[in-house]
Protein backbone atom coordinates (compact mmCIF):
# COMPACT_ATOMS: atom_id res chain seq x y z
CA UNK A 1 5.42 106.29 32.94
CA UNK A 2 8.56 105.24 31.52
CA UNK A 3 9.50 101.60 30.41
CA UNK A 4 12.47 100.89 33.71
CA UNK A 5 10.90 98.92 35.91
CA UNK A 6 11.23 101.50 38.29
CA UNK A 7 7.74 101.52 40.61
CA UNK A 8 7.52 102.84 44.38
CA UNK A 9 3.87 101.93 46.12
CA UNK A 10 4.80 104.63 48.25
CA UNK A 11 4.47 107.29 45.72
CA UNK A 12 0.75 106.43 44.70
CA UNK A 13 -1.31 109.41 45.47
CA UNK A 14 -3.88 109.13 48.83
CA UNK A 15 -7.53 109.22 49.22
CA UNK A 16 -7.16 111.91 52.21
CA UNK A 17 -4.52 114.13 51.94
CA UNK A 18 -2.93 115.06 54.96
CA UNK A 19 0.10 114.15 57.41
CA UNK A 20 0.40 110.86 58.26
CA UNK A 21 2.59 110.08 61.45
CA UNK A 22 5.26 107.70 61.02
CA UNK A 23 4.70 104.30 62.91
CA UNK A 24 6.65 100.74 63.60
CA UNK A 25 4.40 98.37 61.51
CA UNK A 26 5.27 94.54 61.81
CA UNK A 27 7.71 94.43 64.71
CA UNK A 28 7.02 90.93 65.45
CA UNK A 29 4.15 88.23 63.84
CA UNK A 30 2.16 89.07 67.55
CA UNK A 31 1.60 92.36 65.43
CA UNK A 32 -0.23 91.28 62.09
CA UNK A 33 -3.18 88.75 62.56
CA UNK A 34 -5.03 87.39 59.84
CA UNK A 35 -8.33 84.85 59.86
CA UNK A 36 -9.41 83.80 56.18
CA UNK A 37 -12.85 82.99 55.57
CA UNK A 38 -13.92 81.42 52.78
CA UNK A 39 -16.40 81.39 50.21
CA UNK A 40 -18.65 78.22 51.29
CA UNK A 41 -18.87 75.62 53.98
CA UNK A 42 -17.19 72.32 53.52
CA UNK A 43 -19.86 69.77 53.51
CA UNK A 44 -18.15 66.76 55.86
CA UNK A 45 -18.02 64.50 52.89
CA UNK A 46 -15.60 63.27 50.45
CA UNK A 47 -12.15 62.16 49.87
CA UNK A 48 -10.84 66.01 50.61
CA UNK A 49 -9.52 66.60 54.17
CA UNK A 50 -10.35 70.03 55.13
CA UNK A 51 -7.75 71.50 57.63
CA UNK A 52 -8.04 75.05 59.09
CA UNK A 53 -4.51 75.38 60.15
CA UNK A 54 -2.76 78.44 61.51
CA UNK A 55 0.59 79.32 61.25
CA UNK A 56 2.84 81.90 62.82
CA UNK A 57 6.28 83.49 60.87
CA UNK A 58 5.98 80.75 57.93
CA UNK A 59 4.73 80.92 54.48
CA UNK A 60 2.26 79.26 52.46
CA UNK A 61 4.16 77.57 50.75
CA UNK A 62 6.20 76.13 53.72
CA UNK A 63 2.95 74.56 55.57
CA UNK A 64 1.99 72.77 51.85
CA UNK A 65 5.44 71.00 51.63
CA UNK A 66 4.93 69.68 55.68
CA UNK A 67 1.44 68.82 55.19
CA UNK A 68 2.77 67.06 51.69
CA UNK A 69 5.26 65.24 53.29
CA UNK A 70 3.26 64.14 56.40
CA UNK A 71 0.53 62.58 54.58
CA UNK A 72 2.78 61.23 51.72
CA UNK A 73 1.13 63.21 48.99
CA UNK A 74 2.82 65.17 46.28
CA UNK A 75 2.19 68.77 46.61
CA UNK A 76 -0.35 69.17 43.85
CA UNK A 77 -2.43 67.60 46.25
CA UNK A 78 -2.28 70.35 48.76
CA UNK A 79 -5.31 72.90 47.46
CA UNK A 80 -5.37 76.45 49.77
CA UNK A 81 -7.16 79.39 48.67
CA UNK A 82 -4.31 81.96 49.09
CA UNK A 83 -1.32 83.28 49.83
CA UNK A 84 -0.89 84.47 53.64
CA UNK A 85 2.00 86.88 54.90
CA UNK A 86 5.05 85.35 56.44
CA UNK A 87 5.39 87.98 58.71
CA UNK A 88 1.93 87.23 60.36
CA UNK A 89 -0.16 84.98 62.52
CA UNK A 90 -2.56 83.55 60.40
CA UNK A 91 -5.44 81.61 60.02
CA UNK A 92 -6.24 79.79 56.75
CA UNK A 93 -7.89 76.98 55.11
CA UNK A 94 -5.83 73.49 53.45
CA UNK A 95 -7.11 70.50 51.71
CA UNK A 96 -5.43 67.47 51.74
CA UNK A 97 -6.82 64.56 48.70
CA UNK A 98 -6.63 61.42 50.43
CA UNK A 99 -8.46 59.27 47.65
CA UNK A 100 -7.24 56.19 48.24
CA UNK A 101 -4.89 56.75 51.16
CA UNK A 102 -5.50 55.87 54.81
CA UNK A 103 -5.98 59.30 56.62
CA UNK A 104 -3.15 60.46 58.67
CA UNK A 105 -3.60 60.79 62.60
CA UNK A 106 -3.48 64.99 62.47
CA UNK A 107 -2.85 64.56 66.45
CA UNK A 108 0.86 63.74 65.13
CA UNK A 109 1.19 66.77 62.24
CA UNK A 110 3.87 68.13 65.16
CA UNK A 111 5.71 70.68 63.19
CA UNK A 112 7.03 74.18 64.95
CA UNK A 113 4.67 77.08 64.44
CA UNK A 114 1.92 74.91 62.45
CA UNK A 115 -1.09 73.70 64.24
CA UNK A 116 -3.78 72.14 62.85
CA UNK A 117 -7.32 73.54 64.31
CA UNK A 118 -10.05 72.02 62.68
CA UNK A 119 -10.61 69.45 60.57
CA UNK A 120 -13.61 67.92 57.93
CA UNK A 121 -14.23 66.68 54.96
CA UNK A 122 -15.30 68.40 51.31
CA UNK A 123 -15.30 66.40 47.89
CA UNK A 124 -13.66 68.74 46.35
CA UNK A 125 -10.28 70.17 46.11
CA UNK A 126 -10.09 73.79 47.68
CA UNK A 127 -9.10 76.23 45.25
CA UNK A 128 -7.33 79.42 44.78
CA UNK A 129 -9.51 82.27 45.05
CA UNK A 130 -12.60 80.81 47.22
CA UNK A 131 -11.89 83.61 49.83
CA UNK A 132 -14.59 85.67 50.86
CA UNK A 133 -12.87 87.54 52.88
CA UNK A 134 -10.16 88.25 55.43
CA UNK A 135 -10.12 89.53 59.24
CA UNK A 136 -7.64 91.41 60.32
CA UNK A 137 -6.31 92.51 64.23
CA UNK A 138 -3.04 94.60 63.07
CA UNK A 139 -1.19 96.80 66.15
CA UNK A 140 0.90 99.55 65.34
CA UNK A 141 4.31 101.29 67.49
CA UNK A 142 5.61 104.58 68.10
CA UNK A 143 2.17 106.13 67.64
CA UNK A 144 1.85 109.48 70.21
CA UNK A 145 -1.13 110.76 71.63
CA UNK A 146 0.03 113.88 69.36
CA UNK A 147 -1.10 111.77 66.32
CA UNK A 148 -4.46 110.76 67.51
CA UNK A 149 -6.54 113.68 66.27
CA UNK A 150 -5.10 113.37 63.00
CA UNK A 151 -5.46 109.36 62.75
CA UNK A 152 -9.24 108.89 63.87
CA UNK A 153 -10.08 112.00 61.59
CA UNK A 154 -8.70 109.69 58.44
CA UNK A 155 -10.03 106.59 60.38
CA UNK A 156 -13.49 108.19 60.65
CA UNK A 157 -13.42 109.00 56.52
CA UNK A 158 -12.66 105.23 55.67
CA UNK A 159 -15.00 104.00 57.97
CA UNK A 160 -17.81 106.46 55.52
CA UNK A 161 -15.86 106.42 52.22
CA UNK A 162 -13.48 103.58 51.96
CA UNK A 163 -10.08 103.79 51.05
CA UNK A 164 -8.41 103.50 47.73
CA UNK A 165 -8.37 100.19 46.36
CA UNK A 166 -4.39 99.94 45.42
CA UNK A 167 -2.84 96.77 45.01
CA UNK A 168 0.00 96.08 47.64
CA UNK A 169 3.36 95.06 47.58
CA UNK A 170 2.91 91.31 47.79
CA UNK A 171 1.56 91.85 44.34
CA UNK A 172 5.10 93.13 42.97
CA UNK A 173 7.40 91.00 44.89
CA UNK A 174 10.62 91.62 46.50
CA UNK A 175 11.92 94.93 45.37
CA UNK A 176 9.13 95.09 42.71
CA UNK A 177 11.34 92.29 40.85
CA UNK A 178 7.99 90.79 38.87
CA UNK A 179 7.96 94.51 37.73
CA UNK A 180 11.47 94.49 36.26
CA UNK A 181 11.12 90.84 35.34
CA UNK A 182 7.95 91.36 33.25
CA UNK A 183 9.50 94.40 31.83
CA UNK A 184 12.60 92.45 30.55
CA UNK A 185 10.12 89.69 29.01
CA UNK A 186 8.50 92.03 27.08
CA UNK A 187 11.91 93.30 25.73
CA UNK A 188 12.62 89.92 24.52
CA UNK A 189 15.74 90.27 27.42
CA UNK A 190 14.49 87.30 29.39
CA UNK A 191 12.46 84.11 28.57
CA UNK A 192 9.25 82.91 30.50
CA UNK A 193 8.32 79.25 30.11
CA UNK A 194 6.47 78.32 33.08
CA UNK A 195 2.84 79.44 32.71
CA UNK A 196 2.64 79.84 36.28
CA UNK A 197 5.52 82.80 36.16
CA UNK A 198 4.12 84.45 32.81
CA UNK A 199 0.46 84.81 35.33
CA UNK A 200 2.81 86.27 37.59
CA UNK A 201 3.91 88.61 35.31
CA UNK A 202 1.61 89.67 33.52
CA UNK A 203 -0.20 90.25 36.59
CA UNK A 204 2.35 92.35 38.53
CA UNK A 205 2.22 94.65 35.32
CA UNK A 206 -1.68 95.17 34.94
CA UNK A 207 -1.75 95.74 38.47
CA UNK A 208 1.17 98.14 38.35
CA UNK A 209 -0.71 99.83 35.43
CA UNK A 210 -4.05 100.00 37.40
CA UNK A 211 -2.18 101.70 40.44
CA UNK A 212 -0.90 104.28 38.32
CA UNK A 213 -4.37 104.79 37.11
CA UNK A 214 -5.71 105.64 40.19
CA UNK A 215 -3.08 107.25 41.66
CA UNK A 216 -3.60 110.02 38.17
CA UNK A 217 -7.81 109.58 39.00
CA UNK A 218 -6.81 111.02 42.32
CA UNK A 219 -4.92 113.53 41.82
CA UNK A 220 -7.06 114.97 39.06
CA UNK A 221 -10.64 114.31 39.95
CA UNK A 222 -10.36 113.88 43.88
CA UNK A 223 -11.18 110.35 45.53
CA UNK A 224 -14.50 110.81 46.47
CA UNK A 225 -15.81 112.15 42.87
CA UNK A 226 -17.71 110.81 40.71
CA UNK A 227 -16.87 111.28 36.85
CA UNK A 228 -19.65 111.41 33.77
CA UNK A 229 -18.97 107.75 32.22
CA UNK A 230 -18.56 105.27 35.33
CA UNK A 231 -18.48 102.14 35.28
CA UNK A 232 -20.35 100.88 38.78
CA UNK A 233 -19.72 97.92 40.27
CA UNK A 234 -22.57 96.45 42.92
CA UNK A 235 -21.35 96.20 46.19
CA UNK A 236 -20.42 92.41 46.72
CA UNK A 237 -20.39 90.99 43.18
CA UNK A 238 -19.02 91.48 39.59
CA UNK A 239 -22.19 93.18 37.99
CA UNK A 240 -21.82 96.64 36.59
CA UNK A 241 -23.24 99.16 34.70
CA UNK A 242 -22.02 102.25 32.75
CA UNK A 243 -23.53 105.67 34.08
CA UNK A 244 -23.31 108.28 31.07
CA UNK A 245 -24.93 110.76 33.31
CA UNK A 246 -24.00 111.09 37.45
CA UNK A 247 -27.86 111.36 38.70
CA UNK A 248 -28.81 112.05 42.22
CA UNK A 249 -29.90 108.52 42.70
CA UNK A 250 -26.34 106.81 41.51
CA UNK A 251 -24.76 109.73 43.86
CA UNK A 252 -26.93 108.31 46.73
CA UNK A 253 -25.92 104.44 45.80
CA UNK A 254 -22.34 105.67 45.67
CA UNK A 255 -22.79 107.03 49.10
CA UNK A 256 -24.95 104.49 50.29
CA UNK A 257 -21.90 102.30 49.58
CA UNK A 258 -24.17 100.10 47.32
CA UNK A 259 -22.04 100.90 44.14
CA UNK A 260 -18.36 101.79 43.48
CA UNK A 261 -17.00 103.20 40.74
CA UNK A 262 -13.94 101.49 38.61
CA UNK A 263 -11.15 101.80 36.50
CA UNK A 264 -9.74 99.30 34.02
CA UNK A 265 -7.80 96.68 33.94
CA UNK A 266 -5.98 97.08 31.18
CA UNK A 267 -6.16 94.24 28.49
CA UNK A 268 -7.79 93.68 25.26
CA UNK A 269 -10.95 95.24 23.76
CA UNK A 270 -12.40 98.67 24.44
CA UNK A 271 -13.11 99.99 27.97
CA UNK A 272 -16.80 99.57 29.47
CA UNK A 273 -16.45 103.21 30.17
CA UNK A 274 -18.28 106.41 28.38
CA UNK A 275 -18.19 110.07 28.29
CA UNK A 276 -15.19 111.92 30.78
CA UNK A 277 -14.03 108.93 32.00
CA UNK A 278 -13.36 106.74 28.92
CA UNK A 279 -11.48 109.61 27.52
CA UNK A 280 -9.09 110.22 30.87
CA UNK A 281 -8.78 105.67 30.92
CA UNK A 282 -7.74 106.09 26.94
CA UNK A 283 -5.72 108.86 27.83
CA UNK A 284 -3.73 106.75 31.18
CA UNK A 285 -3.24 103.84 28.64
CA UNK A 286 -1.65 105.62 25.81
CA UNK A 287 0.89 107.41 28.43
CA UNK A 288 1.69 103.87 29.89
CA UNK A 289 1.77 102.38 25.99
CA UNK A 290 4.90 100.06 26.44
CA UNK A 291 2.64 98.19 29.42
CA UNK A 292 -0.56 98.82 27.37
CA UNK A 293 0.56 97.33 24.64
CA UNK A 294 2.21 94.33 25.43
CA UNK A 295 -0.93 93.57 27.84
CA UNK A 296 -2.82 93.27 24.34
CA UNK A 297 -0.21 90.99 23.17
CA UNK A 298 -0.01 88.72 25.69
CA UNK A 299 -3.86 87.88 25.36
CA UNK A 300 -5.13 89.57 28.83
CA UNK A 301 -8.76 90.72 28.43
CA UNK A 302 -9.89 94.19 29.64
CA UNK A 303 -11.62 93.83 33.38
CA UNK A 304 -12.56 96.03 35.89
CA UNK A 305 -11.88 96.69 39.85
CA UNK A 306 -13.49 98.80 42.01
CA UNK A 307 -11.45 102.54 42.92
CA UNK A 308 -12.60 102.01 47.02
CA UNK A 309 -13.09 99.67 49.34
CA UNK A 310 -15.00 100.25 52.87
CA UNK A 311 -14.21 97.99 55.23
CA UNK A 312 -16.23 96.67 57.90
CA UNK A 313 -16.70 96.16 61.39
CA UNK A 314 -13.87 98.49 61.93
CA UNK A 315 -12.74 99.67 65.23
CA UNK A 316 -10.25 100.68 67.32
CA UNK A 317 -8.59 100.81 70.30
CA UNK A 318 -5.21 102.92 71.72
CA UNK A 319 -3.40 101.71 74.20
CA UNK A 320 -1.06 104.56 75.78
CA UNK A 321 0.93 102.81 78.37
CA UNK A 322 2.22 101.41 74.81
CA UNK A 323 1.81 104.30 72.27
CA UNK A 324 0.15 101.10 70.20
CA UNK A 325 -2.86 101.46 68.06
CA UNK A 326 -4.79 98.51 67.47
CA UNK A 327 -7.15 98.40 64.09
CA UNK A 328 -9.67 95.54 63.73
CA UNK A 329 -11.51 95.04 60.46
CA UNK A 330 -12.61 92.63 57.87
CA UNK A 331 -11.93 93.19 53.96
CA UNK A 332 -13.30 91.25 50.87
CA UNK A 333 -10.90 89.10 49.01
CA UNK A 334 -8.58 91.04 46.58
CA UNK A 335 -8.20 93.91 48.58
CA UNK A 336 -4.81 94.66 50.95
CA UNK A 337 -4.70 95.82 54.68
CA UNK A 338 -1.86 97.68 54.00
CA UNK A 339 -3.40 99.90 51.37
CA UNK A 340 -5.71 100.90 54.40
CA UNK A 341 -2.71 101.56 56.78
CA UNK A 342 -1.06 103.52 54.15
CA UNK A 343 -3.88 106.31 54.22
CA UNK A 344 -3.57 106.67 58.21
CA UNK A 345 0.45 106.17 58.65
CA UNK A 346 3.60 106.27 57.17
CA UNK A 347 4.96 102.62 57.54
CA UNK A 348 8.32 101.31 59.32
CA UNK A 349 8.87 98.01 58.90
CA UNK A 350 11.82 96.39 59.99
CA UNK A 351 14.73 94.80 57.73
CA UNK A 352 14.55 91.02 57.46
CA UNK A 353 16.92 88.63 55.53
């Protein structure tokens, strides 16, 4: 890896090898639909006004300054567990902190493609991160009969295996520009004061640096093999543990889908790892040094993240009259639809401003 910048997603090395046939992805917002779900129930108490609000072509960001400015808060008052796509109609969670405020008549939030859907009460401030998980209806163009074989055979192997566990663009930012940013920080070319864009940063580049990892576990192991020295994550939570030895019975966890192995994320300390796979993680960092190293500097602490995810509840459905294939599925937080489009398709998305 050299030290430019320079990063295309669309380079990273599949799960299932293959053609993929090249689709219209994202035509219009109709196209992408997203329903968060998070981590806990609100508990109709408090000073916190809970607000499941969805929105349709607008950002996060745009729906905290209108809810702001209707209730006469300042925005640190808004809490939201994440980010949503623009491009999208989706469904997410708000809270407003109305301590000491008379609550707002929501009947009269009237702002264009906003609309508030449900409403209670929490005593605390939703944070970033309490996502469980996300639910997605996504509909894809162009897509010919031709390609149908071909796209339920890949279908069929994420449904069993999963898919690899890349992180997506939104990660990088326009033109991978927290990529080249983070890059010119760590040259001393360009100065970061605001904590919030160091995170950023920093972030882009250890994900960047995990995405390369994989990609290189792929291409020289396979996806679907396990390596002597893995460090398995339980299905649904952080625990792990470090198999020196592949036995039958982790094989029939990993297949089982009740463990998944990992790679690091690169920071201080040493990696969790053992045997094959400690040396090949070493190996990835010392080839990707410049990152490597400055992820040590800044103070980032090694962590790990699982190679697959398997989604669930997939299905779906073709309509011909259309050439449009519809995928419905539900992912746990962290992970990215399109990384699971990108092992079925090749992706055309149209140019915006």
């Amino acid at each position: 890896m050299n030290t430019s910048g320079n990063f295309d997603i669309n380079n990273l090395n599949t799960a299932y090898n293959g053609p993929r046939p090249s689709v219209l992805f994202k035509q219009s917002a109709n196209d992408f639909i997203v329903t968060e779900n998070i981590s806990f129930e609100p508990e109709n108490r408090g000073t916190h006004a809970f607000l499941k609000i969805q929105k349709k072509s607008t950002n996060t960001q745009w729906v905290i300054k209108e809810l702001a400015k209707f209730c006469q808060v300042p925005e640190k008052s808004i809490g939201y567990a994440g980010l949503k796509d623009r491009h999208a109609i989706t469904t997410q969670w708000f809270s407003v902190n109305l301590e000491g405020i008379t609550e707002p008549d929501w009947d009269k939030f009237n702002v264009d493609n906003i609309e508030i859907i449900e409403h209670c009460y929490h005593p605390r401030k939703l944070k970033i991160g309490t996502i469980d998980s996300n639910h997605f209806i996504i509909r894809l163009k162009n897509v010919s009969p031709e390609h149908l074989d071909t796209v339920e055979k890949i279908q069929s192997q994420i449904q069993s295996n999963g898919f690899a566990n890349y992180f997506g663009e939104q990660r990088f930012g326009i033109d991978e520009q927290n990529i080249v940013k983070a890059r010119k920080w760590f040259n001393g070319q360009y100065k970061v004061k605001q904590k919030s864009k160091k995170s950023l940063y920093l972030s882009a580049a250890r994900s960047m640096l995990f995405n390369t990892f994989l990609s290189s576990r792929i291409e020289q192991f396979g996806f679907n093999q396990l390596i002597n020295g893995e460090v398995m994550l339980l299905d649904g939570n952080r625990s792990f543990f470090t198999a020196e030895k592949i036995t039958d019975e982790i094989r029939h966890r990993f297949l089982q889908g009740d463990i998944h192995p990992s790679l690091c994320l690169w920071g201080q300390g040493e990696p969790a790892s053992a045997s094959e796979l400690k040396t090949f993680e070493l190996a990835q960092a010392e080839q990707a040094s410049f990152w490597a190293k400055h992820l040590i500097d800044k103070g980032l602490k090694q962590d790990r993240r699982a190679i697959r995810v398997i989604p669930k509840e997939l299905k779906s459905q073709y309509i011909e009259s259309k050439q449009t294939y519809q995928l419905e599925f539900l992912l746990p937080s962290g992970s990215y639809a399109t990384m699971l489009l990108r092992e079925m398709f090749y992706l055309q998305q149209p140019n915006r401003e």
